[in-house]
Structures are given as structure tokens and as C-alpha cells.
Protein backbone atom coordinates (compact mmCIF):
# COMPACT_ATOMS: atom_id res chain seq x y z
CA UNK A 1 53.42 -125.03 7.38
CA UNK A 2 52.59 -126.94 3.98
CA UNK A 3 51.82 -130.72 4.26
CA UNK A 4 55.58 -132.00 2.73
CA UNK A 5 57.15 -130.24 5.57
CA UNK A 6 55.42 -131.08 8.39
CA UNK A 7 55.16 -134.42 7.45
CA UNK A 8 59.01 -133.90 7.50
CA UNK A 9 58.92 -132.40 10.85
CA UNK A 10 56.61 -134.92 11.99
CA UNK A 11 58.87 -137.50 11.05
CA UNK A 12 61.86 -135.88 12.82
CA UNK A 13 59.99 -135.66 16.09
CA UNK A 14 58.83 -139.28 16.18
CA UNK A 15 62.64 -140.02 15.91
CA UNK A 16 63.81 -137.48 18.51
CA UNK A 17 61.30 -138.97 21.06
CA UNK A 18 62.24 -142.06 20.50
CA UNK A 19 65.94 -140.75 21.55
CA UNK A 20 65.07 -139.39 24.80
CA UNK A 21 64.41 -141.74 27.67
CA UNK A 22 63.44 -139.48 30.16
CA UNK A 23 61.56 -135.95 30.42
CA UNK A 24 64.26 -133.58 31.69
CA UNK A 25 64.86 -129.95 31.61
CA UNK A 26 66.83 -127.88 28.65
CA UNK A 27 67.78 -124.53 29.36
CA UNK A 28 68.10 -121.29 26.87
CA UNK A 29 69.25 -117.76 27.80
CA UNK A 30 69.20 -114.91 25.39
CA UNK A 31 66.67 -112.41 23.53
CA UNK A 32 64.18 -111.05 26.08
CA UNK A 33 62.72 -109.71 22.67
CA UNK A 34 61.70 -113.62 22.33
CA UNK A 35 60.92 -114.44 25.44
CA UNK A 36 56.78 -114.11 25.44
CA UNK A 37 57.56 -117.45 22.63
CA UNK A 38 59.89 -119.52 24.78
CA UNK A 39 57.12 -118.96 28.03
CA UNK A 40 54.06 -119.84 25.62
CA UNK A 41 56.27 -122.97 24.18
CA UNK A 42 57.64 -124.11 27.56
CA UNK A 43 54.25 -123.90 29.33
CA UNK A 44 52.84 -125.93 26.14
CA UNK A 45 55.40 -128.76 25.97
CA UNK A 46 55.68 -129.74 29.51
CA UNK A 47 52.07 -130.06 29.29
CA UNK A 48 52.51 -131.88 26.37
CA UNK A 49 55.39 -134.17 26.78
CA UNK A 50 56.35 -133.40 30.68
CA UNK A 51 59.72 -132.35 29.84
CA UNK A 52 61.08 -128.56 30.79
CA UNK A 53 62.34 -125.64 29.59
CA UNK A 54 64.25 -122.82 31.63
CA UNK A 55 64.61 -119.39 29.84
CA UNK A 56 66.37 -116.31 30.72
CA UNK A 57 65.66 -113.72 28.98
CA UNK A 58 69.52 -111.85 29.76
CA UNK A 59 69.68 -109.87 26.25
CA UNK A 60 71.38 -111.39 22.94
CA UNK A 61 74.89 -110.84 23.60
CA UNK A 62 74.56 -112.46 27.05
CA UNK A 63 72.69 -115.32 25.01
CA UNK A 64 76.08 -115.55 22.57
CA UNK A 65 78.33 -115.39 25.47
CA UNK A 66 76.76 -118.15 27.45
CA UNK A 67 76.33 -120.71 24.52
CA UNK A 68 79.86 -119.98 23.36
CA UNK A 69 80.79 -120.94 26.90
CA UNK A 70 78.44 -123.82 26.78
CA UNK A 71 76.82 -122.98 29.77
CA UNK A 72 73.63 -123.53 28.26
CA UNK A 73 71.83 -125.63 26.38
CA UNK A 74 71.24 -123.29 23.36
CA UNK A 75 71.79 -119.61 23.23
CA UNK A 76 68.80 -117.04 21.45
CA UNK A 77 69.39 -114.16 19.74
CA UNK A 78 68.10 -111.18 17.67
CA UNK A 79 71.45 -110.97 15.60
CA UNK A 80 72.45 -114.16 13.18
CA UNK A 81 76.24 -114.82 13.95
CA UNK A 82 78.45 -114.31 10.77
CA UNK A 83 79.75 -117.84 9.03
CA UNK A 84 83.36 -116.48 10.89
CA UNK A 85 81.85 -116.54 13.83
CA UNK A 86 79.87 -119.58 13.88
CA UNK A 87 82.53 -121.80 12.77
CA UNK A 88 84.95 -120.07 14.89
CA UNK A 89 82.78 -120.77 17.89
CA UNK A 90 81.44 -124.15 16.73
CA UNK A 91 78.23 -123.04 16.38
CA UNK A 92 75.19 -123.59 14.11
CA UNK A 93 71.95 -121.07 13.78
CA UNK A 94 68.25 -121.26 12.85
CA UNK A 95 65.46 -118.77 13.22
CA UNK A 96 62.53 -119.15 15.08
CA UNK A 97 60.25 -116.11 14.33
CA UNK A 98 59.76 -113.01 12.99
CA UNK A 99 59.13 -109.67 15.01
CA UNK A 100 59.50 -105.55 14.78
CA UNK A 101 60.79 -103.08 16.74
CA UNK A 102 58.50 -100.17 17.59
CA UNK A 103 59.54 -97.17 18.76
CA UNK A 104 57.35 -95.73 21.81
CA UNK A 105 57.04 -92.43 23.41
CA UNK A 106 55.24 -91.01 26.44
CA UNK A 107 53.41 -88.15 25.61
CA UNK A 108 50.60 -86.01 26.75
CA UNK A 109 47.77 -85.92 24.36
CA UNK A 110 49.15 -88.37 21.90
CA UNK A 111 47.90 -91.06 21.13
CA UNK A 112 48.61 -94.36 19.48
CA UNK A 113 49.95 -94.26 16.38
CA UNK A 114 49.24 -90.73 16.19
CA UNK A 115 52.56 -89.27 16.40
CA UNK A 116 54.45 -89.37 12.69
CA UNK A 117 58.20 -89.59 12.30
CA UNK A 118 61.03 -90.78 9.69
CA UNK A 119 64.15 -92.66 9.85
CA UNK A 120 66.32 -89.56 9.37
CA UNK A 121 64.34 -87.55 12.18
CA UNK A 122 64.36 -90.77 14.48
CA UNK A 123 68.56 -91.26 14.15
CA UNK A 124 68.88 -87.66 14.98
CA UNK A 125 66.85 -87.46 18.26
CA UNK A 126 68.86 -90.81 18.92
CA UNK A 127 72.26 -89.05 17.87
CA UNK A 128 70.90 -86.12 20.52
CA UNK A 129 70.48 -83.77 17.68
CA UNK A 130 67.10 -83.29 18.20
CA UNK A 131 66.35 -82.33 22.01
CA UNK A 132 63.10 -80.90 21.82
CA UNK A 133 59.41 -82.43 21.14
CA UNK A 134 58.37 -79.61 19.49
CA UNK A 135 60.97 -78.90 17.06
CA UNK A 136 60.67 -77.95 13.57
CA UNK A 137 62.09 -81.22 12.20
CA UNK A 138 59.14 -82.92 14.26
CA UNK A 139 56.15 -80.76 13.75
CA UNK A 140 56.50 -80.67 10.03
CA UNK A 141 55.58 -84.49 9.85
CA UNK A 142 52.76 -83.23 12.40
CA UNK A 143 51.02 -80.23 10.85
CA UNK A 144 47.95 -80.27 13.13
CA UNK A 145 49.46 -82.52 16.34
CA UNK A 146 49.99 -79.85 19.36
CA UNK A 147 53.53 -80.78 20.44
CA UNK A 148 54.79 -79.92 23.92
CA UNK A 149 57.44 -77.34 24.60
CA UNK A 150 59.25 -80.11 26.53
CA UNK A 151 62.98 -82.01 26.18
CA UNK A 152 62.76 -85.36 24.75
CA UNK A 153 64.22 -88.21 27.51
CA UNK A 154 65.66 -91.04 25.52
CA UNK A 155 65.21 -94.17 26.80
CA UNK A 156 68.09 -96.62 25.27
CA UNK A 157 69.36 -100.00 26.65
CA UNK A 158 72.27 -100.50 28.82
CA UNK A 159 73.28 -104.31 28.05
CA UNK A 160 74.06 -105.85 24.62
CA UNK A 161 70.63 -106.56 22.80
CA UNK A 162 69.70 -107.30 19.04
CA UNK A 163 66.86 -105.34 19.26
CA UNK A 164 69.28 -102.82 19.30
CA UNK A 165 71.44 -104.26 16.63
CA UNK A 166 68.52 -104.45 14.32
CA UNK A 167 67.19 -100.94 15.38
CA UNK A 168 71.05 -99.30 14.77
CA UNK A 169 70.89 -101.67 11.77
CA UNK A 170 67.85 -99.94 10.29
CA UNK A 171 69.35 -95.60 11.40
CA UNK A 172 72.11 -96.89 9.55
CA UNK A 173 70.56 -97.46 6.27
CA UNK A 174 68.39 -93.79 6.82
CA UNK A 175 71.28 -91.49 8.49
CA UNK A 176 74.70 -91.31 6.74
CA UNK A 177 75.92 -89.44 10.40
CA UNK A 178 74.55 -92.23 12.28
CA UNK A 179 76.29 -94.92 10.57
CA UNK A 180 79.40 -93.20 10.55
CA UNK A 181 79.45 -92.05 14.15
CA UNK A 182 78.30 -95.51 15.86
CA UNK A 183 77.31 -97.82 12.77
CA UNK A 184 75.41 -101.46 13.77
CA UNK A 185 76.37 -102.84 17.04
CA UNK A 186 74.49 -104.21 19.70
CA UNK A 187 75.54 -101.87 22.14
CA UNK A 188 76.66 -98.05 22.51
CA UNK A 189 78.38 -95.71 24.45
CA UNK A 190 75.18 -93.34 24.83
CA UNK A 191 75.52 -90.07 25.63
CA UNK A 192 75.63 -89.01 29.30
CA UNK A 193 71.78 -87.66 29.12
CA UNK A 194 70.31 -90.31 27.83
CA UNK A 195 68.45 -93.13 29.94
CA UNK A 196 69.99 -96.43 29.87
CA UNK A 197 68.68 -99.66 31.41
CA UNK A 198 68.96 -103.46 30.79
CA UNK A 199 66.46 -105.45 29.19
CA UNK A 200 62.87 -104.96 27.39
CA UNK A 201 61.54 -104.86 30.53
CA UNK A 202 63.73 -102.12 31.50
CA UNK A 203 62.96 -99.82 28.73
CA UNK A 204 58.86 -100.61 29.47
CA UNK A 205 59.26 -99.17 32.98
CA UNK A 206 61.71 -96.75 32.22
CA UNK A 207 58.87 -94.90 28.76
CA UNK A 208 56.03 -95.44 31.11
CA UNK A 209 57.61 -93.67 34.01
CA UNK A 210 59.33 -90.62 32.38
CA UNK A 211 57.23 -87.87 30.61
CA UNK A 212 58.46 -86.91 27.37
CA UNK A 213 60.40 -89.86 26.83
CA UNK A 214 60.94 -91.94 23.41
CA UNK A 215 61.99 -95.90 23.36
CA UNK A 216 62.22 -99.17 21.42
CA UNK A 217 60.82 -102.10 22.31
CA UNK A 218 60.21 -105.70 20.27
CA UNK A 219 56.12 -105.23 19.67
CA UNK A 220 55.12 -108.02 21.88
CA UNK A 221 56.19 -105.99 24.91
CA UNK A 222 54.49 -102.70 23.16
CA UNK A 223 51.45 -105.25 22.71
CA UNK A 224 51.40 -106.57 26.65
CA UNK A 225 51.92 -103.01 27.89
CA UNK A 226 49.76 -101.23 25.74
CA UNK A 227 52.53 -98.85 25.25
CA UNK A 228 52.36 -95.40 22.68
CA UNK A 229 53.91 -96.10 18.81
CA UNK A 230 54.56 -93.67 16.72
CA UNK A 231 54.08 -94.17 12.58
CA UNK A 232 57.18 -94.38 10.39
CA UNK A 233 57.77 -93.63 7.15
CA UNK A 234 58.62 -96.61 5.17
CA UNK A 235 61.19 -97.47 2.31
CA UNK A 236 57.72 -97.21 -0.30
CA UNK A 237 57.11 -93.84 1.15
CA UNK A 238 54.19 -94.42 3.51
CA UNK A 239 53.68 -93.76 7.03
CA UNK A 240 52.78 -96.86 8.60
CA UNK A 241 51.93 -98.49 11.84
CA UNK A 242 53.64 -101.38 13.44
CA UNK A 243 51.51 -104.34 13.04
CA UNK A 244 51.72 -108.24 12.38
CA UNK A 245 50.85 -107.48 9.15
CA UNK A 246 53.28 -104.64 8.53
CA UNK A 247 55.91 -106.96 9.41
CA UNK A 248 54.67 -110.17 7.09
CA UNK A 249 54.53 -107.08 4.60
CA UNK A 250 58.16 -106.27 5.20
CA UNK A 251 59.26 -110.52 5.13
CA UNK A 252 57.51 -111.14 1.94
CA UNK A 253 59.79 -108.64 0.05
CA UNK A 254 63.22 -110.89 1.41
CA UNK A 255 65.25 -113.03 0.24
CA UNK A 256 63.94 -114.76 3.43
CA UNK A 257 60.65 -115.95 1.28
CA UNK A 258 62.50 -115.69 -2.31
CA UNK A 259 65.48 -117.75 -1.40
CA UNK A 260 65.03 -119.07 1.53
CA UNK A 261 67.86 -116.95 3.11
CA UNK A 262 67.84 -115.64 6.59
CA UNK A 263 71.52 -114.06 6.98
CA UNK A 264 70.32 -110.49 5.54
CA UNK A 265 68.45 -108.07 8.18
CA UNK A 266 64.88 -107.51 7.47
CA UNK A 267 65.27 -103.82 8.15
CA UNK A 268 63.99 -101.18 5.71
CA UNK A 269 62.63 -103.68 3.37
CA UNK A 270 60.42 -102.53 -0.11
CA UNK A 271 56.79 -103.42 -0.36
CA UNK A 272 53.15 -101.53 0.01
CA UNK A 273 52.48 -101.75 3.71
CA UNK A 274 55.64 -102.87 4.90
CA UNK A 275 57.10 -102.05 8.34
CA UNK A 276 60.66 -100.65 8.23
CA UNK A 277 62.29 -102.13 11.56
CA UNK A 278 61.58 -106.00 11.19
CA UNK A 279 63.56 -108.36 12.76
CA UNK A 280 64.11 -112.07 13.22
CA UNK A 281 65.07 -113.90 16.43
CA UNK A 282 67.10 -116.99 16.18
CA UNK A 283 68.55 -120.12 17.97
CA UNK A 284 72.20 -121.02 18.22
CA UNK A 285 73.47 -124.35 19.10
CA UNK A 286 77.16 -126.41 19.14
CA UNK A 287 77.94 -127.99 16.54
CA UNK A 288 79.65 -130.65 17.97
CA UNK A 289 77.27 -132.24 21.40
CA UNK A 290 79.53 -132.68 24.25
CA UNK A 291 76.62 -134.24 25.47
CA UNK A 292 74.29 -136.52 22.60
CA UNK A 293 71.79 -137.38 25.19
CA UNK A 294 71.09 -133.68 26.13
CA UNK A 295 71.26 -132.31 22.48
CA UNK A 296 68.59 -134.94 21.32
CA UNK A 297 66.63 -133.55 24.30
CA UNK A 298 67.13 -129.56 22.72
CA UNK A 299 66.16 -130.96 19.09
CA UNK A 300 63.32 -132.17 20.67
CA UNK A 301 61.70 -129.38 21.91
CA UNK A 302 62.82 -127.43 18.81
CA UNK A 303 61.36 -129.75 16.29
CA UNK A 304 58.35 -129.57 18.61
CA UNK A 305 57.90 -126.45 17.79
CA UNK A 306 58.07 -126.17 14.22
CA UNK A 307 55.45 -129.03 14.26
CA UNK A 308 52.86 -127.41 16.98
CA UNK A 309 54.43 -123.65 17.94
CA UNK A 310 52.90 -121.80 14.52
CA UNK A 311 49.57 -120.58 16.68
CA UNK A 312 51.87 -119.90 19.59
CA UNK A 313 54.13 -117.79 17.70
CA UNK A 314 51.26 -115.77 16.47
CA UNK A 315 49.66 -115.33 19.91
CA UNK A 316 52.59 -113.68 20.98
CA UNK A 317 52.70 -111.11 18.10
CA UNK A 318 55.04 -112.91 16.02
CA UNK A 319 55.07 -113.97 12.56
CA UNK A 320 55.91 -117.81 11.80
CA UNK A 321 59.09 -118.70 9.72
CA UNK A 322 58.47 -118.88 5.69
CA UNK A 323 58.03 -122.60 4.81
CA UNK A 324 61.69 -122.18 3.09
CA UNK A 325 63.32 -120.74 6.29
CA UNK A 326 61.77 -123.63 8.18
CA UNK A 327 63.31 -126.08 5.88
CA UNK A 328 66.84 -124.72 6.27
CA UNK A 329 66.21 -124.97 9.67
CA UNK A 330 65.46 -128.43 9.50
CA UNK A 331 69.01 -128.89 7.97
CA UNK A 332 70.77 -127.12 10.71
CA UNK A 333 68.81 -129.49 13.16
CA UNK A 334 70.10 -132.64 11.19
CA UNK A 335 73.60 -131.26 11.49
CA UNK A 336 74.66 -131.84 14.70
CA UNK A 337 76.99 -134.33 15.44
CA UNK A 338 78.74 -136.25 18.69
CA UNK A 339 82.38 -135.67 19.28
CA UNK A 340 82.96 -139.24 17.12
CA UNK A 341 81.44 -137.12 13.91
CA UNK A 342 78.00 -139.26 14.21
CA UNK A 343 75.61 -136.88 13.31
CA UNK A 344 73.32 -137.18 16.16
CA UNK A 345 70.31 -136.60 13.32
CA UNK A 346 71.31 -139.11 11.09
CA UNK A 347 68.40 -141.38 11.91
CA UNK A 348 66.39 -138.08 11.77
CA UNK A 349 67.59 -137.41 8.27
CA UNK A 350 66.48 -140.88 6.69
CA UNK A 351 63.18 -140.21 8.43
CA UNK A 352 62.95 -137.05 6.56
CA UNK A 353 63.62 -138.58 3.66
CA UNK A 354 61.12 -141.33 4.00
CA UNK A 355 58.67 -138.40 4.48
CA UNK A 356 59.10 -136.95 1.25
């Protein structure tokens, strides 16, 4: 984070704290893609300020539903609502981080990295086109890989998830036939065969108990689990590796860094060295606070972490937000008003401005 900004964040968090009287306990529900960042950050502020966080990592959708419901504090997710549906559901939304989506097989004899595939080949073993490992689509990216004569098991997941909004997101761009048959949602009908489970978790036990089976999974879990990736073939034409820096490769090509922007996917992105199924994760709060108190306590902990999560973040095999996308989360955090139309950060704004 450059000096101006965190002087700006610094600023904001002096005012928060000075809004909450006691050290109480937010709670979040949402990504399990982000959840390794919301465990490092909770552990880290209660032992920094002695207030709480409670996470559950119950998929994005889930997330959506239960902030639109306001039955949490703030809702996380791997999907950005539209504008519609923000100010339909009252709603404002910031990123936190940046991620990737790797898929992962269970093989015998392959090893990291080793295994070579494209985005066309990858929607059609997903569409069930492709059914064995050892098929000519495969072992032409593989000339020298032995390939077994075995069925691929497809590991998908069960409950809504942005991972798999982001990974449909990026077939869709590669495979005319997948994006006509089921397009970008964050969940499917899969076919009958296929494996499906709920959450990241889910699809770790599900690769690493199944032989010949192929998943996706944010990297962090691929990290913690020292799971199998394959290389993909990327929008420059190079097979590459998931990696931190494949996926700061992929962000620096966005209008995320150029303008600031975070609405557009990061999938499939141009750039030497860029990975092609990037993702952010985000935050979505009311608009309106039915309860001011409670709210301050959420900005809190979020301005928090822009101020002391950026080695966190990393830790956990995420990039940190562009200084830009940090800033325009700053604004949504000065947004949010009481149910008078007091904007609950107005003292946080002139602070901001006094930093500058």
C-alpha cells in the first residue's frame, strides 16, 4: 500500500475505534475459497484489538443469501453482485483479494504441474465429452507423458460457489458449446456421473480419494493440501503453472490496475506469464445499518485490514488489492449510512481528507 493511502486508512481506523466502545464479535459467512484470509485476519485482530470474528465458510451463494437476509454481519463472495442487484438488495461491495482457481487431478505417475491441458480440452472433459485419460485430445498436449487407460472421475461442487462462477466464467470464453449449453452460473445441473460435493473442502477429499479424478479448487487449498495441478494454456499462448505470480501476471493486464475497476472477471486475461483462471473474492455489506453500532464494529475490522492484512493476504496465497482497488474500497466503506441517511463514515471521510 503507498504512503497517501494508508495514511488514509490509518486515519479511518483511528476514527472507527474511536466508534466502538466495546470489543465484540462480527460475523461473515460466504467464500470457503477465502476462508484461509478471514482465519489468518480473525486470529490477528483479536490478538490485536480483542474483538472477534466468526466465519463460515458455506459457499458464495449461501454468503449472498444470508447477507440479503441480514443474518449476518457481512456476506463474502467470489462473484461481484451486478449494480441491479446491489441496489435491489441494498447492498454495497468491495474486494478483498485476489486468487486462482487450479484445476487438480489424481493421477498415477504424474506429477505436479506435469500434466498439460487447454481451455477447450478442459470444458469438454467438464461437458463429459472427454471420458478417458488417455484420449487423443489429451495426449497430444502430452507427447511423452504415459497416460492411463482409465475413465476420468470429475469431481464438481454440489452447492452454489464462485469458484465455480469464475471457473464456468473462464470455459465460457474458450468453448462456444460450453457457454451455450450451461453458460456462467454458480451452480449446475451436472451430469449423473459426475462427483458432486459441497465446499472446497469437499472437492479436496473427494480428488485425493478417487483415482483418476480431475477438480478445481481456489490455490490456497491446492497449496495446504499439496494437491496435483495441471499447466494451462494461457490467452498469450503459453502453458503455465498456477502461481502467485501467474495470477499478479494475469491482474496487472485489468482494468482492475488501469482503472481501478473491479466489476470485470479476471478470467483469461492477456499478458506474458499470466494465469488464465484468476479470480477476486469480495465483501458485501447493507447499505443502510439497521444497526450503526454493529456496522462501525464490521468497518472496523475491515479497515483493519487494509491497514495491517497485506502480509496476511500473501501468506495465504493471495495477492493484495491494487492500490486503486483499495481506494474504491475505501469509498464503499465511507458509504454506509444509518436508517436517518447519516452516513455512519462521515467523520471517517473528513479524516480521510485531512490525510491527504
Amino acid at each position: 500500500m503507498n504512503k497517501p493511502l494508508r495514511a488514509i486508512f490509518s486515519a479511518l481506523l483511528l476514527c472507527v475505534q474511536a466508534g466502538v466502545l466495546h470489543a465484540q464479535t462480527i460475523s461473515g459467512a460466504g467464500s470457503s475459497a477465502a476462508a484461509p484470509i478471514y482465519g489468518s485476519w480473525a486470529q490477528a485482530y483479536q490478538k490485536a484489538t480483542g474483538a472477534g470474528l466468526s466465519y463460515a465458510p458455506i459457499g458464495s451463494s449461501a454468503g449472498l443469501n444470508k447477507i440479503r437476509a441480514r443474518e449476518t454481519d457481512f456476506g463474502a463472495s467470489d462473484v461481484s453482485p451486478s449494480e441491479a442487484d446491489l441496489a435491489r438488495d441494498g447492498l454495497v461491495v468491495f474486494p478483498v483479494a485476489i486468487t486462482g482457481i487450479a484445476p487438480v487431478v489424481n493421477l498415477p505417475k504424474v506429477t505436479d504441474g506435469q500434466l498439460r491441458l487447454t481451455g477447450d480440452v478442459l470444458a469438454r472433459i467438464f461437458l463429459g465429452q472427454i471420458t478417458q485419460w488417455n484420449s487423443p485430445e489429451i495426449a497430444s498436449l502430452n507427447p511423452g507423458n504415459s497416460l492411463p487407460d482409465t475413465p476420468i472421475k470429475v469431481v464438481v461442487r454440489a452447492d452454489g460457489s464462485g469458484t465455480t462462477y469464475n471457473f464456468a466464467d473462464y470455459l465460457s470464453k474458450l468453448s462456444p458449446t460450453w457457454k451455450s449449453k450451461y453458460g456462467v452460473k454458480t451452480s449446475f445441473d451436472w451430469p449423473a456421473n459426475f462427483v458432486a460435493v459441497k465446499g472446497s473442502d469437499g472437492v479436496v477429499k473427494a480428488v485425493k480419494e478417487t483415482a483418476g479424478a480431475i477438480g478445481y479448487l481456489d490455490y490456497g487449498y491446492v497449496k495446504d493440501n499439496m494437491l496435483v495441478t495441471v499447466q494451462l494454456k494461457n490467452l498469450d499462448g503459453e502453458f503455465i503453472k498456477p502461481s502467485i505470480v501467474a495470477f499478479r501476471s494475469a491482474l496487472g493486464g485489468s482494468e482492475w490496475v488501469s482503472k481501478g475497476l473491479f466489476t470485470g472477471t479476471l478470467t483469461n486475461q492477456a499478458g506474458k506469464g499470466s494465469w488464465p483462471i484468476t479470480m477476486g473474492t469480495f465483501v458485501v455489506l447493507p447499505k443502510i445499518a439497521d444497526q450503526p453500532d454493529q456496522a462501525l464494529r464490521v468497518l472496523k475490522f475491515f479497515v483493519w485490514a487494509f491497514v495491517n492484512g497485506d502480509a496476511l493476504v500473501q501468506a495465504n496465497n493471495f495477492v493484495r488489492l491494487p492500490d486503486r482497488v483499495q481506494a474504491s474500497a475505501f469509498r464503499a466503506i465511507s458509504s454506509i449510512k444509518d436508517k436517518n441517511g447519516n452516513a455512519i463514515g462521515m467523520s471517517l471521510m473528513a479524516a480521510a481528507g485531512a490525510a491527504r
